[in-house]
N, C-alpha and C. Protein backbone atom coordinates (compact mmCIF):
# COMPACT_ATOMS: atom_id res chain seq x y z
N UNK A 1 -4.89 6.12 12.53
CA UNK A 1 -3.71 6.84 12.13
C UNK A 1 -2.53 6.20 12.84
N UNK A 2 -1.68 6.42 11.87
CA UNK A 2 -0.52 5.43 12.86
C UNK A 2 0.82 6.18 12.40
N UNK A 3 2.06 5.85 13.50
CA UNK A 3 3.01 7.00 12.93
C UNK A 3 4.42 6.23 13.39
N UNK A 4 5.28 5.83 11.99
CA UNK A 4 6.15 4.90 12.46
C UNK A 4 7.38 5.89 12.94
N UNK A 5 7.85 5.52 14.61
CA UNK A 5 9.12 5.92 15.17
C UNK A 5 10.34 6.20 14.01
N UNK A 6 10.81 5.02 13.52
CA UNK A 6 11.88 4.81 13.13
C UNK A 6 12.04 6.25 11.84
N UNK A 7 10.71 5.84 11.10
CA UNK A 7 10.61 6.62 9.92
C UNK A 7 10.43 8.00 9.99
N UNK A 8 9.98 8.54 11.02
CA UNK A 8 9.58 9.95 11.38
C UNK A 8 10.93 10.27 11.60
N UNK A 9 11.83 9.87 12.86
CA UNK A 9 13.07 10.20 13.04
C UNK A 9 13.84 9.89 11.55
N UNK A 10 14.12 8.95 11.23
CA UNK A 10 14.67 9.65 9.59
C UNK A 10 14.71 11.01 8.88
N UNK A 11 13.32 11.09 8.56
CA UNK A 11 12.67 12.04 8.22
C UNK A 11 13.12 13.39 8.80
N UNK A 12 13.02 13.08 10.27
CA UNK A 12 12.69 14.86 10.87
C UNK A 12 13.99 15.90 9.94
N UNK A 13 15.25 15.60 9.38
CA UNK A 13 15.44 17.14 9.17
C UNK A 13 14.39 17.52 7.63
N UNK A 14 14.01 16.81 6.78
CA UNK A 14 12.95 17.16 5.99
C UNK A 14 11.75 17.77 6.44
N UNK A 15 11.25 17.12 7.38
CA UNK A 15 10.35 18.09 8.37
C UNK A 15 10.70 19.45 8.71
N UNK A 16 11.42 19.26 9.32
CA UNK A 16 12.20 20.77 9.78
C UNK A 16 12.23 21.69 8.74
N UNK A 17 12.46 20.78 7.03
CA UNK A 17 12.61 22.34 6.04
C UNK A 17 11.21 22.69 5.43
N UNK A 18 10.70 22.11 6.03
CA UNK A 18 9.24 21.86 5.06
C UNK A 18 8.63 22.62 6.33
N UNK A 19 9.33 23.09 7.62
CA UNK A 19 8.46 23.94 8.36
C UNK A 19 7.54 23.39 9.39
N UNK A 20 7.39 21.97 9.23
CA UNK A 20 6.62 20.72 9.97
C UNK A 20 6.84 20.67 11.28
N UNK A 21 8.42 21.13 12.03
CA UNK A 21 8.97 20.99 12.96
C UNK A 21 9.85 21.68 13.16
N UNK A 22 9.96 22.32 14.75
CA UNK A 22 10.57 23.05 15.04
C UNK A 22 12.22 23.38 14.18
N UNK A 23 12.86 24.03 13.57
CA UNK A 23 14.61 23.78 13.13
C UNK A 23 15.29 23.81 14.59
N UNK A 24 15.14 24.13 14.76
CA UNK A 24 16.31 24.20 16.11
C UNK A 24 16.34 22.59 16.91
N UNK A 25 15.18 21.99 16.78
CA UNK A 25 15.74 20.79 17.81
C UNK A 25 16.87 20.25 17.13
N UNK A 26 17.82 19.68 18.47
CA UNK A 26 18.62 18.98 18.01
C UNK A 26 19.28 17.68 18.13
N UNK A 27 20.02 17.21 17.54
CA UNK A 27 20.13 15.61 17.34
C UNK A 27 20.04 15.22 18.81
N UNK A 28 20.67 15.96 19.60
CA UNK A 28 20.91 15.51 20.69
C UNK A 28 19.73 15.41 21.86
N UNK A 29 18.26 16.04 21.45
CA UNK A 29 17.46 15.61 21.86
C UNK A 29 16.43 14.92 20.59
N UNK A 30 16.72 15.01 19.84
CA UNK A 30 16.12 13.88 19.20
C UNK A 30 16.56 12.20 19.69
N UNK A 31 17.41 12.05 19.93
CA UNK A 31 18.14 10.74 20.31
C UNK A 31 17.45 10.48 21.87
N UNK A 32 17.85 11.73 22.49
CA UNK A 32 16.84 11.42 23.90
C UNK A 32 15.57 11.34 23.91
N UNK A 33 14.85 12.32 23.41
CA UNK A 33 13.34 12.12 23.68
C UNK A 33 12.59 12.15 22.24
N UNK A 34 12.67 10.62 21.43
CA UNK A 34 11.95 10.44 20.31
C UNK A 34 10.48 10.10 20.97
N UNK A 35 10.21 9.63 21.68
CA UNK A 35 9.22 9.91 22.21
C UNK A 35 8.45 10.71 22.46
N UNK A 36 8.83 11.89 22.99
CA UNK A 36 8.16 12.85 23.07
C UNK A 36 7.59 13.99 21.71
N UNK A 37 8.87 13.71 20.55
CA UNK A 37 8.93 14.26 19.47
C UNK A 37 7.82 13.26 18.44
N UNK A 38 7.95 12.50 18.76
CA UNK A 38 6.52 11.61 17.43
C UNK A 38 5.90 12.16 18.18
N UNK A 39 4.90 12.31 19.45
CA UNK A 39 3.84 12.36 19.72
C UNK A 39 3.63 13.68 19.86
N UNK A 40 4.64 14.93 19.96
CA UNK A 40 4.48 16.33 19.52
C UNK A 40 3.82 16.20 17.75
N UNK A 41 4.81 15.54 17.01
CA UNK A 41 4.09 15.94 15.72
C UNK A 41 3.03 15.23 15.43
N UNK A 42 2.59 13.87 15.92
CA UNK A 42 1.56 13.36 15.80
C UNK A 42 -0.09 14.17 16.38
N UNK A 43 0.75 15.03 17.45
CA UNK A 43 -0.80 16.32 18.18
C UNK A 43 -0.80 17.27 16.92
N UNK A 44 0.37 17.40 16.52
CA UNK A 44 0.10 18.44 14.80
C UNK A 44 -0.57 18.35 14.11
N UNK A 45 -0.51 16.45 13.66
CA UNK A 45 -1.54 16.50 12.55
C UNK A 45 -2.55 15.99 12.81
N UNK A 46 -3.01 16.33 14.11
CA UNK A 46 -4.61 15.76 14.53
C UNK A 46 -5.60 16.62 13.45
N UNK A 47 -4.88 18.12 12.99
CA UNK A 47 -6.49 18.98 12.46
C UNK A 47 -6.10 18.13 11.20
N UNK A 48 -4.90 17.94 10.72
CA UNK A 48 -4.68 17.45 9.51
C UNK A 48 -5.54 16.68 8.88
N UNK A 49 -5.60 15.23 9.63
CA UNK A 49 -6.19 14.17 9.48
C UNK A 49 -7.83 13.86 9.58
N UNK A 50 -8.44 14.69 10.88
CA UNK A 50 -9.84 15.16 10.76
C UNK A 50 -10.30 15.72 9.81
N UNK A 51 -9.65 16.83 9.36
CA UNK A 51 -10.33 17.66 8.36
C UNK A 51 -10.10 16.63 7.42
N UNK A 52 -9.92 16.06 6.51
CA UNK A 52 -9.00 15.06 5.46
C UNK A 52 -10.32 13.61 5.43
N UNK A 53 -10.49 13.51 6.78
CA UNK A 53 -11.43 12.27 6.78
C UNK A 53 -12.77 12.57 6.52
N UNK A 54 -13.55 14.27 6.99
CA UNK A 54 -14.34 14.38 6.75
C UNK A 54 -14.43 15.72 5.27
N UNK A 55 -13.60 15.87 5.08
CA UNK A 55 -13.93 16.30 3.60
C UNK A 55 -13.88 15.27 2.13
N UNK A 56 -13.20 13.84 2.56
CA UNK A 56 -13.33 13.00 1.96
C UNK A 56 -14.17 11.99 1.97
N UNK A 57 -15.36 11.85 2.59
CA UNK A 57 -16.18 11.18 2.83
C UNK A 57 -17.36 12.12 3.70
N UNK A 58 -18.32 12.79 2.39
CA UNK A 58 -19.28 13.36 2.56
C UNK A 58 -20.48 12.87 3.81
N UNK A 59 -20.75 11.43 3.17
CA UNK A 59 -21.84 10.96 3.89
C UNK A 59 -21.29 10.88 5.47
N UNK A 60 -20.40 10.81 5.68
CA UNK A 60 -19.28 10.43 7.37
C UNK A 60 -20.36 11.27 8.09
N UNK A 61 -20.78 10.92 9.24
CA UNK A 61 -21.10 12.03 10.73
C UNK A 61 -20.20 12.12 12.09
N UNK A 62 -20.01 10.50 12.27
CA UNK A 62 -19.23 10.34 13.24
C UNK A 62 -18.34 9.59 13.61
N UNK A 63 -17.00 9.99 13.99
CA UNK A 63 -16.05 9.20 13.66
C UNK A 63 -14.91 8.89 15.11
N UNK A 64 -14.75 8.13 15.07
CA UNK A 64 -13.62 7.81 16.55
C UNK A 64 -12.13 7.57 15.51
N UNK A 65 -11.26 8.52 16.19
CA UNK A 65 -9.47 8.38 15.88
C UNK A 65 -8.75 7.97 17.16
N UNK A 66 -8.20 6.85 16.44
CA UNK A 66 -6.83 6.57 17.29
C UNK A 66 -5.32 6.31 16.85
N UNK A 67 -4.58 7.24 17.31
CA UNK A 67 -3.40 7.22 16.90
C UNK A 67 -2.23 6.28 17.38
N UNK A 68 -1.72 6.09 16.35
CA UNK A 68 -0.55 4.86 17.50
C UNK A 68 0.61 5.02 16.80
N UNK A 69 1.49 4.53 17.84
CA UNK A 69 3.06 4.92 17.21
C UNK A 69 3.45 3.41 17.07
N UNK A 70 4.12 2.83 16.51
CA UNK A 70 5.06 2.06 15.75
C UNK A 70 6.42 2.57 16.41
N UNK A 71 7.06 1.54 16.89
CA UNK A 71 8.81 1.59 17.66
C UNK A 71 8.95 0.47 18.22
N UNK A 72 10.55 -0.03 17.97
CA UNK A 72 11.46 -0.51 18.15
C UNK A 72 11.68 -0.71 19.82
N UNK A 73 11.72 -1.59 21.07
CA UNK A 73 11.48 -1.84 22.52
C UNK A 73 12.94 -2.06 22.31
N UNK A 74 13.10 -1.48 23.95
CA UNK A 74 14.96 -1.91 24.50
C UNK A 74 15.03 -3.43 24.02
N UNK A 75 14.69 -4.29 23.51
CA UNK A 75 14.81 -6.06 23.54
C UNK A 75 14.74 -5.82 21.85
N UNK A 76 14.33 -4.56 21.10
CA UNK A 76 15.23 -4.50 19.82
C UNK A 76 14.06 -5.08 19.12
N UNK A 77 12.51 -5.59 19.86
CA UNK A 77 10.92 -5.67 19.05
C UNK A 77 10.44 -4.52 18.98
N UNK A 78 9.27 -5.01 17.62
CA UNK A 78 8.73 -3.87 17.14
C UNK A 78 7.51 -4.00 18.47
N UNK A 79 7.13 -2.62 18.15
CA UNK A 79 5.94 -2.54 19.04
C UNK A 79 4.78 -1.54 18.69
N UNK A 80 3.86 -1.42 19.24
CA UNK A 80 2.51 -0.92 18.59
C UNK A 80 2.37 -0.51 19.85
N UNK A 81 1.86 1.35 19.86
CA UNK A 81 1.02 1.63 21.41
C UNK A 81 0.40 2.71 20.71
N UNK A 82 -1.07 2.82 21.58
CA UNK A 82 -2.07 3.88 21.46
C UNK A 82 -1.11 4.96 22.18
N UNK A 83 -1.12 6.26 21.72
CA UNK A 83 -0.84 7.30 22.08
C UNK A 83 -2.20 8.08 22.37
N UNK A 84 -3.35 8.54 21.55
CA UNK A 84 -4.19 9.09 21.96
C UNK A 84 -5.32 8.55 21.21
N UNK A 85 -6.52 8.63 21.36
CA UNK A 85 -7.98 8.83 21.00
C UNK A 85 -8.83 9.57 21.42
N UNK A 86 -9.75 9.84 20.35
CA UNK A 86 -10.59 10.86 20.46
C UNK A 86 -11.69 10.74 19.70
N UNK A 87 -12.69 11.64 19.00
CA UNK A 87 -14.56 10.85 18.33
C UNK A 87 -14.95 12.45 18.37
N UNK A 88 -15.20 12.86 16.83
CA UNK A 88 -15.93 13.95 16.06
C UNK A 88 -16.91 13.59 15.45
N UNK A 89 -17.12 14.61 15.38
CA UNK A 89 -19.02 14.69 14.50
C UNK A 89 -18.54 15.75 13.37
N UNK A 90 -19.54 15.40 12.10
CA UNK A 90 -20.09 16.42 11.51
C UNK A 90 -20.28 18.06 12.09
N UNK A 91 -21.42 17.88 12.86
CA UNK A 91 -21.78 19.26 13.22
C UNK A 91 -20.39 19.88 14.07
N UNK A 92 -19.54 19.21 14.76
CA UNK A 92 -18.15 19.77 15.29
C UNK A 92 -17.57 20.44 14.19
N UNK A 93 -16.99 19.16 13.06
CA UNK A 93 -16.02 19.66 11.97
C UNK A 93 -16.73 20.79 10.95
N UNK A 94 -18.09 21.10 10.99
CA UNK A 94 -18.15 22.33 10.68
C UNK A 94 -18.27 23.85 11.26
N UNK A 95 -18.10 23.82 12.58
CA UNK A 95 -18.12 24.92 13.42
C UNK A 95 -16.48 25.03 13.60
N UNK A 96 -15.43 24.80 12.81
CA UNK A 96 -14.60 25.34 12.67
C UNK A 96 -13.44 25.54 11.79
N UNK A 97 -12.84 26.61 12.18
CA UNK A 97 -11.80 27.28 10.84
C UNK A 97 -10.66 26.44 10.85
N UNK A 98 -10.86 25.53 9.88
CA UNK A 98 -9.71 24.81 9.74
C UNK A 98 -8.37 25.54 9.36
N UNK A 99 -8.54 26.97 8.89
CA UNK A 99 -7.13 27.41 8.81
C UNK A 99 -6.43 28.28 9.99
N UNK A 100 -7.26 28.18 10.80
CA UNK A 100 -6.59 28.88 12.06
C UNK A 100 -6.60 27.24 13.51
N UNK A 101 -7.04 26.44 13.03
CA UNK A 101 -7.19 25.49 13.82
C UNK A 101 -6.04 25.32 14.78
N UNK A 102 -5.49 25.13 15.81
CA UNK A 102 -4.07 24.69 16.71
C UNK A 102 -4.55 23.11 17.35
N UNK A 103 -3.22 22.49 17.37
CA UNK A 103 -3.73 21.06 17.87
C UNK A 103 -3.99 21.36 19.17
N UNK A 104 -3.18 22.39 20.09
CA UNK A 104 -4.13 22.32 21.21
C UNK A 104 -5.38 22.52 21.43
N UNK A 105 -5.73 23.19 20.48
CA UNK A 105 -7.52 22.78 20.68
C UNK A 105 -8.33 22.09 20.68
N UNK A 106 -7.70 21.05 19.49
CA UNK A 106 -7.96 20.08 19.06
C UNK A 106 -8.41 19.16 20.24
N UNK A 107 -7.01 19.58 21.38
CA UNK A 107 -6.79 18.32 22.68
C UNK A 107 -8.28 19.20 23.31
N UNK A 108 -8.27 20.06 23.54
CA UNK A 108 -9.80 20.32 24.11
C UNK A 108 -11.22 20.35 23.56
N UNK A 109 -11.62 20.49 22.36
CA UNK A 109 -12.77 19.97 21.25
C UNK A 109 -13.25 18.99 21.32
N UNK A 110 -12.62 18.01 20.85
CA UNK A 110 -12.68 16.94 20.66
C UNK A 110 -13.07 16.28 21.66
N UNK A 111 -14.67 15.58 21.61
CA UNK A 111 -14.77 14.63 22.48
C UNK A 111 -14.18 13.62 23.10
N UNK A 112 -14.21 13.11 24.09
CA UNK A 112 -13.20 11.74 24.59
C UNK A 112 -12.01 12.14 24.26
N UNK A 113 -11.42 12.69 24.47
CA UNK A 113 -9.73 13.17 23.78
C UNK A 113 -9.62 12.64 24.82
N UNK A 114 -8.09 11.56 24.65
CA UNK A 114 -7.82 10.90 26.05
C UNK A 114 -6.25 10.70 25.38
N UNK A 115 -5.60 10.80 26.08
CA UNK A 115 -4.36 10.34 26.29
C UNK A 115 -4.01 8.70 26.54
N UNK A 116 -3.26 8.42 25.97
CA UNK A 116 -2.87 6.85 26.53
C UNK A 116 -2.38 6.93 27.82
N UNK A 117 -2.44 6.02 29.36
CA UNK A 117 -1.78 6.22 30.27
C UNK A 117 -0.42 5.39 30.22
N UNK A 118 -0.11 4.41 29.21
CA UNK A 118 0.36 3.78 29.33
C UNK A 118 1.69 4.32 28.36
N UNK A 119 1.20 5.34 27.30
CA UNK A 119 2.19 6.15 26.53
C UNK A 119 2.86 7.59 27.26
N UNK A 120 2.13 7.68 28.29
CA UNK A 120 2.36 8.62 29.35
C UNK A 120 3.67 8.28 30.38
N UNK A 121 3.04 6.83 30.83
CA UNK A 121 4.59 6.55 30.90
C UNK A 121 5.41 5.94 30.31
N UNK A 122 5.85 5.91 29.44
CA UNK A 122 7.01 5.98 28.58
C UNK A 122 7.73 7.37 28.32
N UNK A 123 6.24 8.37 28.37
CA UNK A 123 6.85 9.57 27.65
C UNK A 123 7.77 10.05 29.36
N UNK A 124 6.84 10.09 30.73
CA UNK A 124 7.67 9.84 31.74
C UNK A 124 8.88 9.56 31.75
N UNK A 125 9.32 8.28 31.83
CA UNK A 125 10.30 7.29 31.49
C UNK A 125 11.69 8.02 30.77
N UNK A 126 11.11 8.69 29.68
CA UNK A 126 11.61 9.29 28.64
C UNK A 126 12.47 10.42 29.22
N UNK A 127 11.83 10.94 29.63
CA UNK A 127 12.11 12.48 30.25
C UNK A 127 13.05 12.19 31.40
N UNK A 128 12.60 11.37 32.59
CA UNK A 128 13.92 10.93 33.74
C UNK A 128 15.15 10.30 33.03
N UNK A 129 15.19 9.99 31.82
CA UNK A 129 16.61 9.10 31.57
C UNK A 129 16.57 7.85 31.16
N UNK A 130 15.35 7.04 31.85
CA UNK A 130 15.50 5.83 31.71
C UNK A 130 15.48 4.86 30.51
């Protein structure tokens, strides 16, 4: 799964009416912490994308996801970073209600759910100013 910076920020006030994302954020932290905002909506559509992979491919049992963001570096290159990974089963994705599902659970379910350390700091980074 992969989730391009540039295009999501486009996007977000369509998000916002479609209910996807908070309405209230505003430009003014969108501009500061796009960082933190792809990888908020990218933890959203973790049930999205699970449920999606294994209702579309019956025979599937077990599967490893990794998400990565797509963005633009202070030097104005594109760049590619793992944000998170994680590895479901069958017998997981049926022991639960996909319509009450929350991605924070998701972050606890899910085997190997790991965070990038290296998207950690950026998201860091992000947050002091830098």
């Amino acid at each position: 799964m992969g989730l391009n910076q540039k295009t999501f920020i486009e996007n977000l006030p369509q998000l916002q009416q479609m209910g996807m994302l908070n309405p209230d954020i505003t430009q003014t932290r969108i501009n500061s912490e796009p960082n933190m905002l792809s990888m908020a909506f990218a933890l959203q559509m973790l049930p999205v994308a699970t449920k999606e992979v294994y209702e579309n491919n019956k025979e599937v049992d077990r599967c490893e996801f990794l998400q990565s963001l797509s963005s633009i570096d202070d030097y104005g290159n594109d760049k590619k970073i793992t944000v998170l990974t994680y590895q479901f089963t069958r017998a997981l994705y049926k022991r639960i209600n996909w319509d009450n599902i929350q991605a924070q659970s998701m972050m606890k379910i899910a085997p190997k759910f790991h965070m990038s350390p290296e998207f950690g700091i950026i998201l860091m980074k992000e947050k002091q100013g830098s």
